[in-house]
C-alpha atoms as a PDB file:
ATOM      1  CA  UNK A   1     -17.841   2.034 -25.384  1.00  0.00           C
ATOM      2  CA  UNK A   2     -17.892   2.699 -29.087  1.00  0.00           C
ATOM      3  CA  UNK A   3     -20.419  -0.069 -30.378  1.00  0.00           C
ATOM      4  CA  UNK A   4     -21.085   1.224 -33.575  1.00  0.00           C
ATOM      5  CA  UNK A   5     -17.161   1.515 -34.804  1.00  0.00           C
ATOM      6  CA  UNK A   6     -17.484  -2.194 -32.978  1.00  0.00           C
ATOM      7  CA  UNK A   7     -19.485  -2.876 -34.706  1.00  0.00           C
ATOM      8  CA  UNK A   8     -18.441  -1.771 -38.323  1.00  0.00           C
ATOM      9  CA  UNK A   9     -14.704  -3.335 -37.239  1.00  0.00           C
ATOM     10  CA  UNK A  10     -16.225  -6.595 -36.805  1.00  0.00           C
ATOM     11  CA  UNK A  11     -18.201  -6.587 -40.586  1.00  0.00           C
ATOM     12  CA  UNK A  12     -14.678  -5.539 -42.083  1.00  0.00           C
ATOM     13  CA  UNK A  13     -12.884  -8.505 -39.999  1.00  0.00           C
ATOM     14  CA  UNK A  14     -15.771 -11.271 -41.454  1.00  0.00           C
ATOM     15  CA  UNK A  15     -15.073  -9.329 -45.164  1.00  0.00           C
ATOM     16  CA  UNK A  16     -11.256 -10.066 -44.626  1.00  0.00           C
ATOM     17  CA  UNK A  17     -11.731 -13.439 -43.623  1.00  0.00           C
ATOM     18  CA  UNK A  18     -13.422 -13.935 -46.674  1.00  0.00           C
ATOM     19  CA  UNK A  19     -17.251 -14.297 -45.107  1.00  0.00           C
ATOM     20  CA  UNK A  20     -19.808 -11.975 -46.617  1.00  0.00           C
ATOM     21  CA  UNK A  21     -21.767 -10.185 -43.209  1.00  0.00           C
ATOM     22  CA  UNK A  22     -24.984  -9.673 -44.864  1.00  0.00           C
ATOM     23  CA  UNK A  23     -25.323 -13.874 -45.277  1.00  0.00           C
ATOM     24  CA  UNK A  24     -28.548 -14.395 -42.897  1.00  0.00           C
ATOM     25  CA  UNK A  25     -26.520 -16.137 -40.410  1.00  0.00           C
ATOM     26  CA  UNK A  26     -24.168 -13.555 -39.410  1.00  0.00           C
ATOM     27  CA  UNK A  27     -26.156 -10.450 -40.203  1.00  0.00           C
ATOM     28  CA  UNK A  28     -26.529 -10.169 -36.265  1.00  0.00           C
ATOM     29  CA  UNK A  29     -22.784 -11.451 -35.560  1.00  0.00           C
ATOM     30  CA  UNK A  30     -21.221  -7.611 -35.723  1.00  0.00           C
ATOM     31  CA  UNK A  31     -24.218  -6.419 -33.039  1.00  0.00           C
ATOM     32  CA  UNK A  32     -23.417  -9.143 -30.675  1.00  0.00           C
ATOM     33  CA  UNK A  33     -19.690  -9.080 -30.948  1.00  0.00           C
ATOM     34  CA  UNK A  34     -20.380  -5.252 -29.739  1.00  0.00           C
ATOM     35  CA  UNK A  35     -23.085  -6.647 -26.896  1.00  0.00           C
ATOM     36  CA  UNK A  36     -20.486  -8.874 -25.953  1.00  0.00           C
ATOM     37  CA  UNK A  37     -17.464  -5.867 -25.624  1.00  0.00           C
ATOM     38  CA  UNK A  38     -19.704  -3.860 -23.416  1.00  0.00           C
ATOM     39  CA  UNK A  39     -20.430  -6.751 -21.168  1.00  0.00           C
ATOM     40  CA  UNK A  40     -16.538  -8.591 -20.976  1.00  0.00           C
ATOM     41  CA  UNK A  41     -14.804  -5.382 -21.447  1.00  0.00           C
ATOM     42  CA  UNK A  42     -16.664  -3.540 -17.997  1.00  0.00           C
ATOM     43  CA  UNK A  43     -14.103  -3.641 -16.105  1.00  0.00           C
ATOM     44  CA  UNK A  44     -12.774  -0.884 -18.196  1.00  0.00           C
ATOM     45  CA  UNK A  45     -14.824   1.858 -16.540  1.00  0.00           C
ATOM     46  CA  UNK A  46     -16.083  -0.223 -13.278  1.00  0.00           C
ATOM     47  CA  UNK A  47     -13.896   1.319 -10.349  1.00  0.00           C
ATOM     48  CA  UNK A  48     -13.136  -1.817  -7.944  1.00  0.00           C
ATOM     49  CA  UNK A  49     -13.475   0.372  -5.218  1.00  0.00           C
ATOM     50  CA  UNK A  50     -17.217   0.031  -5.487  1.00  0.00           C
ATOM     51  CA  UNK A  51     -17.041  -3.278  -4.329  1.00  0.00           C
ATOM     52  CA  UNK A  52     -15.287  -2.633  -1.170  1.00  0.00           C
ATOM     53  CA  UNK A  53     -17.178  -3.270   1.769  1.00  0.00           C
ATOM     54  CA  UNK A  54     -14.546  -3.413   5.263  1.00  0.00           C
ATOM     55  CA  UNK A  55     -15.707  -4.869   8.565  1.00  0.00           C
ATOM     56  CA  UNK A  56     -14.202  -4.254  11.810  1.00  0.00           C
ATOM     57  CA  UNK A  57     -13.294  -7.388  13.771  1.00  0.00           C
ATOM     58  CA  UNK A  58     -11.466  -6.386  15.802  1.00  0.00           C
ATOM     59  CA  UNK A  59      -9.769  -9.555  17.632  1.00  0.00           C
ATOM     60  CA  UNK A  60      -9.153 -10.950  13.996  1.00  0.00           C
ATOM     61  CA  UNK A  61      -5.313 -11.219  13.174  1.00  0.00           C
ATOM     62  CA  UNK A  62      -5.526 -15.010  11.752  1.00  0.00           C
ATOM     63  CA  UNK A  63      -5.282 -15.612   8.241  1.00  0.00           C
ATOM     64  CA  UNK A  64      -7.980 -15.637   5.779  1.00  0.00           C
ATOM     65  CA  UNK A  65      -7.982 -17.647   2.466  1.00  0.00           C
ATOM     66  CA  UNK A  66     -10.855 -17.419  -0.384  1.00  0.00           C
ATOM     67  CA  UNK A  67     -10.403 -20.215  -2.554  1.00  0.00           C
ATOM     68  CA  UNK A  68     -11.523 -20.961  -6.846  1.00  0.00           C
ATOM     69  CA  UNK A  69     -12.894 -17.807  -7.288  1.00  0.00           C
ATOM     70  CA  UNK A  70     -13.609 -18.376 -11.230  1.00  0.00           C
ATOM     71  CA  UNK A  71     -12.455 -15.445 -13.881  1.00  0.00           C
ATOM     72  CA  UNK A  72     -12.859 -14.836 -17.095  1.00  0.00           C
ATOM     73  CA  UNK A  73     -10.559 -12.242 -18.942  1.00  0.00           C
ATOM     74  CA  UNK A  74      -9.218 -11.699 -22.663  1.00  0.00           C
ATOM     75  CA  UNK A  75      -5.611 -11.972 -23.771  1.00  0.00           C
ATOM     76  CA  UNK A  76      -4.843  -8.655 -24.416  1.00  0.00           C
ATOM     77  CA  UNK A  77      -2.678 -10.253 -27.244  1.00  0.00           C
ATOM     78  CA  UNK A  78      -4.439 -12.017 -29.007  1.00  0.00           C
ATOM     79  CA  UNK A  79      -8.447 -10.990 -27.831  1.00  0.00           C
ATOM     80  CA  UNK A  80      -9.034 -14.574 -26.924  1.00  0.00           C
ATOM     81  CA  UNK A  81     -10.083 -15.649 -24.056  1.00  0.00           C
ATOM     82  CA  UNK A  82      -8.444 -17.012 -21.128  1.00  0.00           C
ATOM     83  CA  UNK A  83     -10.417 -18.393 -18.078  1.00  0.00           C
ATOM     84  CA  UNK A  84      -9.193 -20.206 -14.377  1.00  0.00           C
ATOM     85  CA  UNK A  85      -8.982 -19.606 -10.992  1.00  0.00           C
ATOM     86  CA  UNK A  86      -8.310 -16.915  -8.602  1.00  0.00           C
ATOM     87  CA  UNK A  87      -6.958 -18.032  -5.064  1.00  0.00           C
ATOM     88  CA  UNK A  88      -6.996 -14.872  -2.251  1.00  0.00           C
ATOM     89  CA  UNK A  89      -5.107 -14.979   1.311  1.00  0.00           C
ATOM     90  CA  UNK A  90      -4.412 -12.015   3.735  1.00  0.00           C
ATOM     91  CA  UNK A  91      -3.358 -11.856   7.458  1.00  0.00           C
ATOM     92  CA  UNK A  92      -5.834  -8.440   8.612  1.00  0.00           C
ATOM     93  CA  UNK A  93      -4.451  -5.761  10.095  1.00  0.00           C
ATOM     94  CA  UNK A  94      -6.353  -3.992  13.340  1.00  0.00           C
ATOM     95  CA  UNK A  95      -9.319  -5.988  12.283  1.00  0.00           C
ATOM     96  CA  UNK A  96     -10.066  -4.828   8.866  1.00  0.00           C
ATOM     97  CA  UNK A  97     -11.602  -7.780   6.652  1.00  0.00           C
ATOM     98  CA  UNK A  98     -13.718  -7.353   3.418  1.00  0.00           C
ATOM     99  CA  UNK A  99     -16.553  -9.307   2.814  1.00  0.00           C
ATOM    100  CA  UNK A 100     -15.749 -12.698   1.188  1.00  0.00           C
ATOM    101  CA  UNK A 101     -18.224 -12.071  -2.191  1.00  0.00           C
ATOM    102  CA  UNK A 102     -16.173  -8.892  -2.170  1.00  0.00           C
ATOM    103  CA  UNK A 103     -13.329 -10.604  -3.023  1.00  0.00           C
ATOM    104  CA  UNK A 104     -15.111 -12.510  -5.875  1.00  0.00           C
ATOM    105  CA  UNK A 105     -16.389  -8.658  -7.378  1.00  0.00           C
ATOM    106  CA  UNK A 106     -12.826  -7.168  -7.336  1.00  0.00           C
ATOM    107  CA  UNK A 107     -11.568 -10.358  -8.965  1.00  0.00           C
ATOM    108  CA  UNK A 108     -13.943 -10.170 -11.562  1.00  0.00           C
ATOM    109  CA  UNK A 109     -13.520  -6.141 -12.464  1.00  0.00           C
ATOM    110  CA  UNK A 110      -9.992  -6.540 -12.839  1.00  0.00           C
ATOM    111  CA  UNK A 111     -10.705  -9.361 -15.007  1.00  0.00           C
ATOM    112  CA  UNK A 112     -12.992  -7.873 -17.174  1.00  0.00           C
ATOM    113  CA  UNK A 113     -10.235  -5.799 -19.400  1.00  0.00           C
ATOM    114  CA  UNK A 114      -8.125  -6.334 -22.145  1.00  0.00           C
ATOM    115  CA  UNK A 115      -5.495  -8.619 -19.688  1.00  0.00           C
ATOM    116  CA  UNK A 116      -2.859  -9.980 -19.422  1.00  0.00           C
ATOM    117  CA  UNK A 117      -2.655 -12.921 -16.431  1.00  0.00           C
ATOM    118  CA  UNK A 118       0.755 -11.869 -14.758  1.00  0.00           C
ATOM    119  CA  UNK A 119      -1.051  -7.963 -14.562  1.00  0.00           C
ATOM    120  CA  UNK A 120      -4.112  -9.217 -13.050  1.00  0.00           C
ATOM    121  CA  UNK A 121      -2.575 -11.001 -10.422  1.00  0.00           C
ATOM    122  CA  UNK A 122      -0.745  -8.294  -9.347  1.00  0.00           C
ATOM    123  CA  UNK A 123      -3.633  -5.494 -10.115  1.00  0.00           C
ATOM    124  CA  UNK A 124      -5.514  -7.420  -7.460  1.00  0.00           C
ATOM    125  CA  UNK A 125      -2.771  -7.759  -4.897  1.00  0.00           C
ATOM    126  CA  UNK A 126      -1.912  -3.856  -4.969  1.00  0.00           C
ATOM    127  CA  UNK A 127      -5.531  -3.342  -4.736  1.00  0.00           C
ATOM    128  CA  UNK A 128      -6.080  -5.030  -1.915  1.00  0.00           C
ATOM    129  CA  UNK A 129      -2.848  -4.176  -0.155  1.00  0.00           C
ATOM    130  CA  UNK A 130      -3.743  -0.329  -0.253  1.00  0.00           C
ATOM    131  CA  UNK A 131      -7.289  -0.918   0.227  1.00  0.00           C
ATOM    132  CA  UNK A 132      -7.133  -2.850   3.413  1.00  0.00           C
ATOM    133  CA  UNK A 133      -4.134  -2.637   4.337  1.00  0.00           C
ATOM    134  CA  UNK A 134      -3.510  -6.534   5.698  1.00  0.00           C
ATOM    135  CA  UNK A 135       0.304  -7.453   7.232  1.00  0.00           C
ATOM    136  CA  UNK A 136       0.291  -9.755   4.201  1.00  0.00           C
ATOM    137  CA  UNK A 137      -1.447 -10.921   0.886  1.00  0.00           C
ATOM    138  CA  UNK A 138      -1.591 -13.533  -1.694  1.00  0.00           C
ATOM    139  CA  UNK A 139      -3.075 -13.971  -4.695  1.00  0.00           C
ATOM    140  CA  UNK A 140      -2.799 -17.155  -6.931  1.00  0.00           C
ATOM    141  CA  UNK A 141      -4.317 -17.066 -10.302  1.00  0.00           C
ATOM    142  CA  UNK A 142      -4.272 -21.012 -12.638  1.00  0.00           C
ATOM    143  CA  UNK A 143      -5.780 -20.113 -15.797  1.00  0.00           C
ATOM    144  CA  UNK A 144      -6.093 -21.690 -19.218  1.00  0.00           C
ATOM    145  CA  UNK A 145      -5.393 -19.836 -22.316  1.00  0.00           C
ATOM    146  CA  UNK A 146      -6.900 -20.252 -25.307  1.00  0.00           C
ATOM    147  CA  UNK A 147      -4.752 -18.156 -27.303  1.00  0.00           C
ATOM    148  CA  UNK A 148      -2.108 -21.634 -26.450  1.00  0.00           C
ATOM    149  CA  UNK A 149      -4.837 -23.703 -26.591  1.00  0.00           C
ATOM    150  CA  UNK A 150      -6.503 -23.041 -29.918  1.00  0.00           C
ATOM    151  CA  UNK A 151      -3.556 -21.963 -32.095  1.00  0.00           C
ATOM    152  CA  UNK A 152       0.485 -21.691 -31.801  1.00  0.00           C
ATOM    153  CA  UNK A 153       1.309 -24.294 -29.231  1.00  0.00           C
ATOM    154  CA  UNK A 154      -2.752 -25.959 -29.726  1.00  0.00           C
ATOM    155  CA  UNK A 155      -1.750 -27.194 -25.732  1.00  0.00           C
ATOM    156  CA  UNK A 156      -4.817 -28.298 -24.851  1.00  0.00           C
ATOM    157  CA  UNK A 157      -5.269 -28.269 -20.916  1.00  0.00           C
ATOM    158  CA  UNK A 158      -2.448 -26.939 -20.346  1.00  0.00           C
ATOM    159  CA  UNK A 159      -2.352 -24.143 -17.141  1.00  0.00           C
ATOM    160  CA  UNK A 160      -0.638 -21.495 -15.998  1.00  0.00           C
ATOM    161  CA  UNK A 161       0.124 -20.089 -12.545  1.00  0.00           C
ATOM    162  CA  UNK A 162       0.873 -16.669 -11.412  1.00  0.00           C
ATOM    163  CA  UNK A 163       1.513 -15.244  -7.880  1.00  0.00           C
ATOM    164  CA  UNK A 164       1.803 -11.755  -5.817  1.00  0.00           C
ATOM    165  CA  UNK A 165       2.955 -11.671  -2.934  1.00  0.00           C
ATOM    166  CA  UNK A 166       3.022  -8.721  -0.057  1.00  0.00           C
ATOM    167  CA  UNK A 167       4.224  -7.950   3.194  1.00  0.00           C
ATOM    168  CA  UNK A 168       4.260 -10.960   5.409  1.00  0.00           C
ATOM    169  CA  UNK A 169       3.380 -13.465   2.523  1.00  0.00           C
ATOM    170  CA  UNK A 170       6.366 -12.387   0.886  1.00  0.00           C
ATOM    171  CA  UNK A 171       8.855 -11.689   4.229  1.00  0.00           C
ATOM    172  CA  UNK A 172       7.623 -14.508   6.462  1.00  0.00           C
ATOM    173  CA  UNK A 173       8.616 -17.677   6.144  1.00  0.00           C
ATOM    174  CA  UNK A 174       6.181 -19.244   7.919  1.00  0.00           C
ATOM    175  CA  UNK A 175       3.349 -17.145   6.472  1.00  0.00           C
ATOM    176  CA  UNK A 176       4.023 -17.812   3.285  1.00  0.00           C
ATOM    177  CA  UNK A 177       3.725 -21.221   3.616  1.00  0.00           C
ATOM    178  CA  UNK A 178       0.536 -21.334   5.466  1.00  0.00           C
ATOM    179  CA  UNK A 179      -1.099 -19.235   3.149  1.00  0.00           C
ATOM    180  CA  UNK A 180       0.510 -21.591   0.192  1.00  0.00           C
ATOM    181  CA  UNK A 181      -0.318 -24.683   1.705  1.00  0.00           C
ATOM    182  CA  UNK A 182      -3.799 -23.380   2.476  1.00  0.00           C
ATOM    183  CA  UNK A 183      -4.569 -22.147  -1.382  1.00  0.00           C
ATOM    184  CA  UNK A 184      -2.997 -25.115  -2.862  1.00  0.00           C
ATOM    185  CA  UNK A 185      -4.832 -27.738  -0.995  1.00  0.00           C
ATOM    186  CA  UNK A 186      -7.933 -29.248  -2.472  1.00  0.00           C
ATOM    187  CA  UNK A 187      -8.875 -30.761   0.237  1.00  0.00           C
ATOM    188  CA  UNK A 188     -13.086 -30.329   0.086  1.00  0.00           C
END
């Protein structure tokens, strides 16, 4: 990551706003826009493969379901931010299962890139399809944006929801539903 020609972009953006960068309270803005680049744009040259970690189980065929796993990405749009939920099922296959804070780490690599929320969702299901190779997956992602939020359509509170699904979560009936039912209950 380029911080310096971050950090030179940023000074010209507060000059063309109409701000002057050397007032005392936004000297420092230009060198923590670039801190903050390095540390929400990681996912950029994490490989989510590092956070794999499979365990053999192998009388578990039953569905497993991970539940408001929080993310935060960036509109690749607009670079504001948009934040939410991630919601994970998957039926193993010959008893492969990944750790459950696993899940949470891939989520949040994927996440941390220029996004946008349809691309994530289905970044993540790929992933984990040809990573673990389950009979099925899901992934639900509800996420705010702000880019609706805080200008054009100012819809406060307003949500959206994506979905992927594979194999039997997308050709099975009856797995489908379990695995929707099971991610869309809030039930605590």
């Amino acid at each position: 990551m380029d911080k310096e020609r971050i950090k030179a972009a940023v000074r010209e953006i507060l000059i063309a706003i109409g701000e002057n960068p050397d007032r005392a309270e936004l000297k420092e803005t230009p060198r923590r826009v670039a801190d903050m680049c390095e540390e929400i744009f990681s996912g950029l040259t994490e490989n989510p493969e590092s956070h794999l970690k499979i365990f053999n189980e192998k009388e578990n065929d039953e569905m497993i379901t991970v539940r408001d796993i929080p993310l935060y990405s960036v509109c690749e749009h607009h670079l504001v931010p948009f934040f939410g939920v991630a919601h994970i099922a998957y039926i193993p296959r010959d008893g492969k299962v990944i750790g459950l804070s696993k899940l949470a780490r891939i989520v949040s690599c994927f996440a941390r890139r220029p996004q946008l929320q349809e691309r994530l969702t289905t970044q993540i299901a790929d992933f984990l399809e040809k990573q673990i190779n389950p009979q099925g997956v899901a992934v639900i992602i509800e996420a705010e944006h702000l880019c609706m939020t805080m200008r054009g359509a100012r819809a406060a509170g307003c949500r959206t929801q994506t979905s992927a699904l594979r194999g039997r979560m997308k050709s099975d009936a009856r797995a489908r539903s379990e695995a929707l039912t099971l991610l869309a209950s809030k039930q605590r």
